[in-house]
C-alpha atoms as a PDB file:
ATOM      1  CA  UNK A   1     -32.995 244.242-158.249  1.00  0.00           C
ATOM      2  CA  UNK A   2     -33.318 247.813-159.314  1.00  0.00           C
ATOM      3  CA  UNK A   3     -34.534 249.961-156.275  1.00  0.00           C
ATOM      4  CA  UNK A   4     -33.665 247.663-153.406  1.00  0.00           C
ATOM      5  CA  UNK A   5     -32.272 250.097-150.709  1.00  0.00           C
ATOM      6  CA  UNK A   6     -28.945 249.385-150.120  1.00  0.00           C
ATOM      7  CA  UNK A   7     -26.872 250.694-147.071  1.00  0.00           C
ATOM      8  CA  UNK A   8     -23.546 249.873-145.215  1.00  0.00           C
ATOM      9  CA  UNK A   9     -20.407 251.150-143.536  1.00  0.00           C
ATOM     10  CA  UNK A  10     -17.100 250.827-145.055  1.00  0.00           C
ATOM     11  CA  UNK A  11     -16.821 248.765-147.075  1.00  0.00           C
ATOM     12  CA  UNK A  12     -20.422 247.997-147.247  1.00  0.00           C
ATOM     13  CA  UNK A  13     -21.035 251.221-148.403  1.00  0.00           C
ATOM     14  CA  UNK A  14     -18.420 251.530-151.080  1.00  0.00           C
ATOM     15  CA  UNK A  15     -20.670 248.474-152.526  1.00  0.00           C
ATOM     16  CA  UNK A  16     -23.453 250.292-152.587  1.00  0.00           C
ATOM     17  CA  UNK A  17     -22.527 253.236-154.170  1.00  0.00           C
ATOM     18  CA  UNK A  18     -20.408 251.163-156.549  1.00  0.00           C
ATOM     19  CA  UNK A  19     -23.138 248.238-156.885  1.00  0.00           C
ATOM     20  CA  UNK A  20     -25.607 252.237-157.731  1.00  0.00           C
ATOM     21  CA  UNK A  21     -22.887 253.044-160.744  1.00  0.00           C
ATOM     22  CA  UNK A  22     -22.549 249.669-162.308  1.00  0.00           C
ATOM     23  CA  UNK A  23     -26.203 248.391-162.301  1.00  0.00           C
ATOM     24  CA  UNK A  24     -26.225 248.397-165.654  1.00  0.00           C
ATOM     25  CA  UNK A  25     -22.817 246.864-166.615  1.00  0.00           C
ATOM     26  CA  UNK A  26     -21.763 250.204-167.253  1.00  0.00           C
ATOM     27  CA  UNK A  27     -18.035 251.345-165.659  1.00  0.00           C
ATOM     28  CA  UNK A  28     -17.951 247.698-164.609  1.00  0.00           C
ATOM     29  CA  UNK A  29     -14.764 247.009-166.388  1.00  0.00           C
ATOM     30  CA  UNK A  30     -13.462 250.653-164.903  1.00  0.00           C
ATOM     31  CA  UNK A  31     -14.614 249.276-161.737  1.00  0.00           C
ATOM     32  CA  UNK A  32     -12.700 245.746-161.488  1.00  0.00           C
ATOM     33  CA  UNK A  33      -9.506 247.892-163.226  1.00  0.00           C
ATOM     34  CA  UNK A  34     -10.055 250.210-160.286  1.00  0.00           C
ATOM     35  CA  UNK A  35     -10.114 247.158-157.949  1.00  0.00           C
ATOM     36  CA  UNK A  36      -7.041 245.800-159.346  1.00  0.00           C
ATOM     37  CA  UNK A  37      -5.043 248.658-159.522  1.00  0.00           C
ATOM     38  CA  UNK A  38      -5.683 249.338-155.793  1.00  0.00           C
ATOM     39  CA  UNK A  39      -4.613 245.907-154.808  1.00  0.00           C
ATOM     40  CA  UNK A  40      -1.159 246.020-156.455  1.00  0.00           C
ATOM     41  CA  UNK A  41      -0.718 249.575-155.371  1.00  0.00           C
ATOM     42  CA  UNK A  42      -1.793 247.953-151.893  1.00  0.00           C
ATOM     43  CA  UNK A  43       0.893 245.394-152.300  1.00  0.00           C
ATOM     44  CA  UNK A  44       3.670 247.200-153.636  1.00  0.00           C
ATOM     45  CA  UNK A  45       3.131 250.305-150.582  1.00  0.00           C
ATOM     46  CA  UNK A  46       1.769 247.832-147.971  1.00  0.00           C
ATOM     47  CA  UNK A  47      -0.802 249.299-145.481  1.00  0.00           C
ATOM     48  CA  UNK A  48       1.430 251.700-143.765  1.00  0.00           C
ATOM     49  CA  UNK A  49      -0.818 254.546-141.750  1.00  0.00           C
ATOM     50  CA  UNK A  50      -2.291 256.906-144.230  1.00  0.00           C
ATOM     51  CA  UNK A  51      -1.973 254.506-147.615  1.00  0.00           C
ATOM     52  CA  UNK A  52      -5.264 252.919-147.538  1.00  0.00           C
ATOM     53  CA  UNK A  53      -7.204 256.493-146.789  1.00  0.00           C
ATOM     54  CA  UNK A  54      -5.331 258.212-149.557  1.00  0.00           C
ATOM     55  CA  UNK A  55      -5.861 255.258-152.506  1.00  0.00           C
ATOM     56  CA  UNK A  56      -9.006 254.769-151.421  1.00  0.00           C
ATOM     57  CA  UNK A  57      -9.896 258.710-152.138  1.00  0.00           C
ATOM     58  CA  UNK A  58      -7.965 258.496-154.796  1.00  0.00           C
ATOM     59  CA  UNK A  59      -9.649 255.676-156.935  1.00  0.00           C
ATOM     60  CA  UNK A  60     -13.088 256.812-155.236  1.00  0.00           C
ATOM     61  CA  UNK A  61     -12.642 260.159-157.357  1.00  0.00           C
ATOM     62  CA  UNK A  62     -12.172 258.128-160.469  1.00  0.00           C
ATOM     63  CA  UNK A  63     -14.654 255.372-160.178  1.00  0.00           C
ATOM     64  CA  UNK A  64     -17.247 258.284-158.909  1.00  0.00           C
ATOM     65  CA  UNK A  65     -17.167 261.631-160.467  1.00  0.00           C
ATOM     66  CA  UNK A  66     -19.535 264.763-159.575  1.00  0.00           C
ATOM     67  CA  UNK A  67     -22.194 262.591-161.850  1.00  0.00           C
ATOM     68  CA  UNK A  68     -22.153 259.915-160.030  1.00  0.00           C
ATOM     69  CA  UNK A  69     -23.849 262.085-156.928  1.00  0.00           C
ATOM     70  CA  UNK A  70     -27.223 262.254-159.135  1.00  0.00           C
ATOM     71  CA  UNK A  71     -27.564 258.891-159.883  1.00  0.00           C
ATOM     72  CA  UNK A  72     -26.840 257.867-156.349  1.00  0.00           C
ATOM     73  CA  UNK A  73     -28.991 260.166-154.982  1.00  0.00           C
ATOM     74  CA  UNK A  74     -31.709 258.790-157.090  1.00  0.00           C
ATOM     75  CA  UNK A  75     -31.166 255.136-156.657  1.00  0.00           C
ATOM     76  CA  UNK A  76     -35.080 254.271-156.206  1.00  0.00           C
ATOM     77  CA  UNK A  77     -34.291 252.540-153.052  1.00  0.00           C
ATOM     78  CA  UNK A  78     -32.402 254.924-151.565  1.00  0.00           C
ATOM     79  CA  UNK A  79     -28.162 254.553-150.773  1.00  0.00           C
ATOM     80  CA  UNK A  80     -27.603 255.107-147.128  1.00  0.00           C
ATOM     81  CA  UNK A  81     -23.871 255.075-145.710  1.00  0.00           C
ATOM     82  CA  UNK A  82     -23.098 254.443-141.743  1.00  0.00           C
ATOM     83  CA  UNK A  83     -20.625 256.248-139.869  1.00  0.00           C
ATOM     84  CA  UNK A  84     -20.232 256.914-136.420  1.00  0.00           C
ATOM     85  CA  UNK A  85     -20.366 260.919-135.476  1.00  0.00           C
ATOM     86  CA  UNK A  86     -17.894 261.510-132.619  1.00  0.00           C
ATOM     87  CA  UNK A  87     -19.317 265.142-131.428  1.00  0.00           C
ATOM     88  CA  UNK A  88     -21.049 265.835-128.926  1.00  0.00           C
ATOM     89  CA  UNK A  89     -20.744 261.894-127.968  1.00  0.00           C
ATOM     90  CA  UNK A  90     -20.111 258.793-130.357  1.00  0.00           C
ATOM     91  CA  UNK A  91     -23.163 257.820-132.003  1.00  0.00           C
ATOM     92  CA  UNK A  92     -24.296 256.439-135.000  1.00  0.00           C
ATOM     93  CA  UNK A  93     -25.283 258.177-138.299  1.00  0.00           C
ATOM     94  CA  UNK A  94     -26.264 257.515-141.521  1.00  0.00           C
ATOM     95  CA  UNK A  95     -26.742 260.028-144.484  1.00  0.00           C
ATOM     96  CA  UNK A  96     -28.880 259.366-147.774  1.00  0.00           C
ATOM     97  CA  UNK A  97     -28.503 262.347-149.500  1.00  0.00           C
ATOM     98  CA  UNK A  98     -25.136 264.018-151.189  1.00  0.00           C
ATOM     99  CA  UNK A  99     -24.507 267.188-151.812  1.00  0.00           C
ATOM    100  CA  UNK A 100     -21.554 266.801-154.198  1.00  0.00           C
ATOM    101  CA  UNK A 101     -18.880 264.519-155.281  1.00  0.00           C
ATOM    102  CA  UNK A 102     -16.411 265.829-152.039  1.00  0.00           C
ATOM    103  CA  UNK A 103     -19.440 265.050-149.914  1.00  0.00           C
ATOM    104  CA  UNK A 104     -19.888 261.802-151.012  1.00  0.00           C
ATOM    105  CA  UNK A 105     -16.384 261.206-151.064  1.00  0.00           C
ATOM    106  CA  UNK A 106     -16.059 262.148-147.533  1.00  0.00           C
ATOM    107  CA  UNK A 107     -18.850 260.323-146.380  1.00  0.00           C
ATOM    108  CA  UNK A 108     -17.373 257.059-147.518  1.00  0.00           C
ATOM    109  CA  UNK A 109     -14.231 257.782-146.062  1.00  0.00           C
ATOM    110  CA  UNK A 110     -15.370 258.480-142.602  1.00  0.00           C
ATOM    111  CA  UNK A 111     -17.679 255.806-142.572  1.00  0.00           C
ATOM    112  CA  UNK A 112     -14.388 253.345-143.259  1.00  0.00           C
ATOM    113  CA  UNK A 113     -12.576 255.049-141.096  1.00  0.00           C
ATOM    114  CA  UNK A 114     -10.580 253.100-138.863  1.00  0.00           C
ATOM    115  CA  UNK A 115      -8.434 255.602-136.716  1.00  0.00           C
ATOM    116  CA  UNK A 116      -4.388 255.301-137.460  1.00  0.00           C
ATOM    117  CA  UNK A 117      -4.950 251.982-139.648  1.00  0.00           C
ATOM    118  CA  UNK A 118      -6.531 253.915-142.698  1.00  0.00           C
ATOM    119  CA  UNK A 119      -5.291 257.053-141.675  1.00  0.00           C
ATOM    120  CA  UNK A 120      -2.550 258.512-139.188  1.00  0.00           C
ATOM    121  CA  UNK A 121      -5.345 260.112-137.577  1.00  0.00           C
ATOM    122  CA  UNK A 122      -7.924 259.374-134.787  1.00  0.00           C
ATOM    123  CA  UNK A 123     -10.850 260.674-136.919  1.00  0.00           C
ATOM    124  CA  UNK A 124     -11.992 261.722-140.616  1.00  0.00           C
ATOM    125  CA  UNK A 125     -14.372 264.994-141.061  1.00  0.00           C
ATOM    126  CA  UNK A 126     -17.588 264.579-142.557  1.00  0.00           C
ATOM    127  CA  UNK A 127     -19.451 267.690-142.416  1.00  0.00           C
ATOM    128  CA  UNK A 128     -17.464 269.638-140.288  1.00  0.00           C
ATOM    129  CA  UNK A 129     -17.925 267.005-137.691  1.00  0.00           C
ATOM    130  CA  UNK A 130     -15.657 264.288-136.569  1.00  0.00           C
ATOM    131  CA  UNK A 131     -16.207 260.796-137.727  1.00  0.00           C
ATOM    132  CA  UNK A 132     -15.015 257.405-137.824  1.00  0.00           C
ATOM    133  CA  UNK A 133     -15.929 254.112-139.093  1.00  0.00           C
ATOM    134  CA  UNK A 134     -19.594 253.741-138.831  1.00  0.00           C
ATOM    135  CA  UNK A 135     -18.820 249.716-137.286  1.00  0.00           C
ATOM    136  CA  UNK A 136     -17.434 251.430-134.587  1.00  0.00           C
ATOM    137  CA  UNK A 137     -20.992 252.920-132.992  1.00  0.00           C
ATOM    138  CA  UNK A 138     -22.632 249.138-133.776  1.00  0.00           C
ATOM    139  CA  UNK A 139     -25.530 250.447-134.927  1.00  0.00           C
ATOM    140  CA  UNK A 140     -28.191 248.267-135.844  1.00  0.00           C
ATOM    141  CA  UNK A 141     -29.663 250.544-138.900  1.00  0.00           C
ATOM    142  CA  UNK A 142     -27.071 249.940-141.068  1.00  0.00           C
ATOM    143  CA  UNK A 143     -28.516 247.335-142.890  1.00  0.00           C
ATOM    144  CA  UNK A 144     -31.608 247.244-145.747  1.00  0.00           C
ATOM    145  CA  UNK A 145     -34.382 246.456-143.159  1.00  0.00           C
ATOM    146  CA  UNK A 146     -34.790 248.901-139.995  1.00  0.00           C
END
């Protein structure tokens, strides 16, 4: 339904944002070519350390262009993505609003970032600030309902 808040880490927030941009049917098809296209590249490269991270901000920049910030930003519901901020102790946080297309883009990937699986890293960035997958704090607001 149009306006139901919608909120999630990793991949739960990639469905949001996507679930935001293809309401309407619109970049649907782009969407499930997206999908597809990551999968074979997935297969063909397997998972190795730093594969995932890179696709994943690869086809994020495609499916989601500096656009695609306004109408997420103005999803009557609201689109909230999880992460877990590392500094000055792990905790969890979620963000609602995006600044631009990088900032939404790096939102999503620290919030599915799992260290040296995604990445060959032990964190992501997101705002200057170290971050990993937002699973990884357990935090209970990630859901629709607080």
């Amino acid at each position: 339904v149009r306006g139901t808040p919608m909120s999630g880490s990793s991949a739960g927030a990639l469905t949001a944002c996507v679930t935001t941009l293809t309401f309407d049917g619109q970049n649907y098809d782009d969407f499930l070519d997206i999908s597809k296209s990551a999968y074979e590249t997935l297969r063909t490269h397997d998972t190795a350390p730093g594969c995932l991270g890179r696709m994943l901000r690869r086809k994020c920049e495609i499916l989601m262009p500096e656009v695609a910030v306004d109408r997420i930003n103005e999803w009557a519901g609201g689109i909230r993505v999880g992460y877990t901020r590392l500094l000055p102790f792990p905790r969890p946080a979620v963000v609602d609003r995006f600044r631009c297309q990088n900032d939404l883009l790096e939102a999503l990937g620290a919030s599915s970032h799992i260290p040296y699986i995604v990445a060959p890293s032990l964190f992501a960035t997101f705002r200057g600030v170290p971050a990993v997958d937002g699973v990884l704090s357990r935090a209970p607001t990630f859901g629709c309902i607080q």
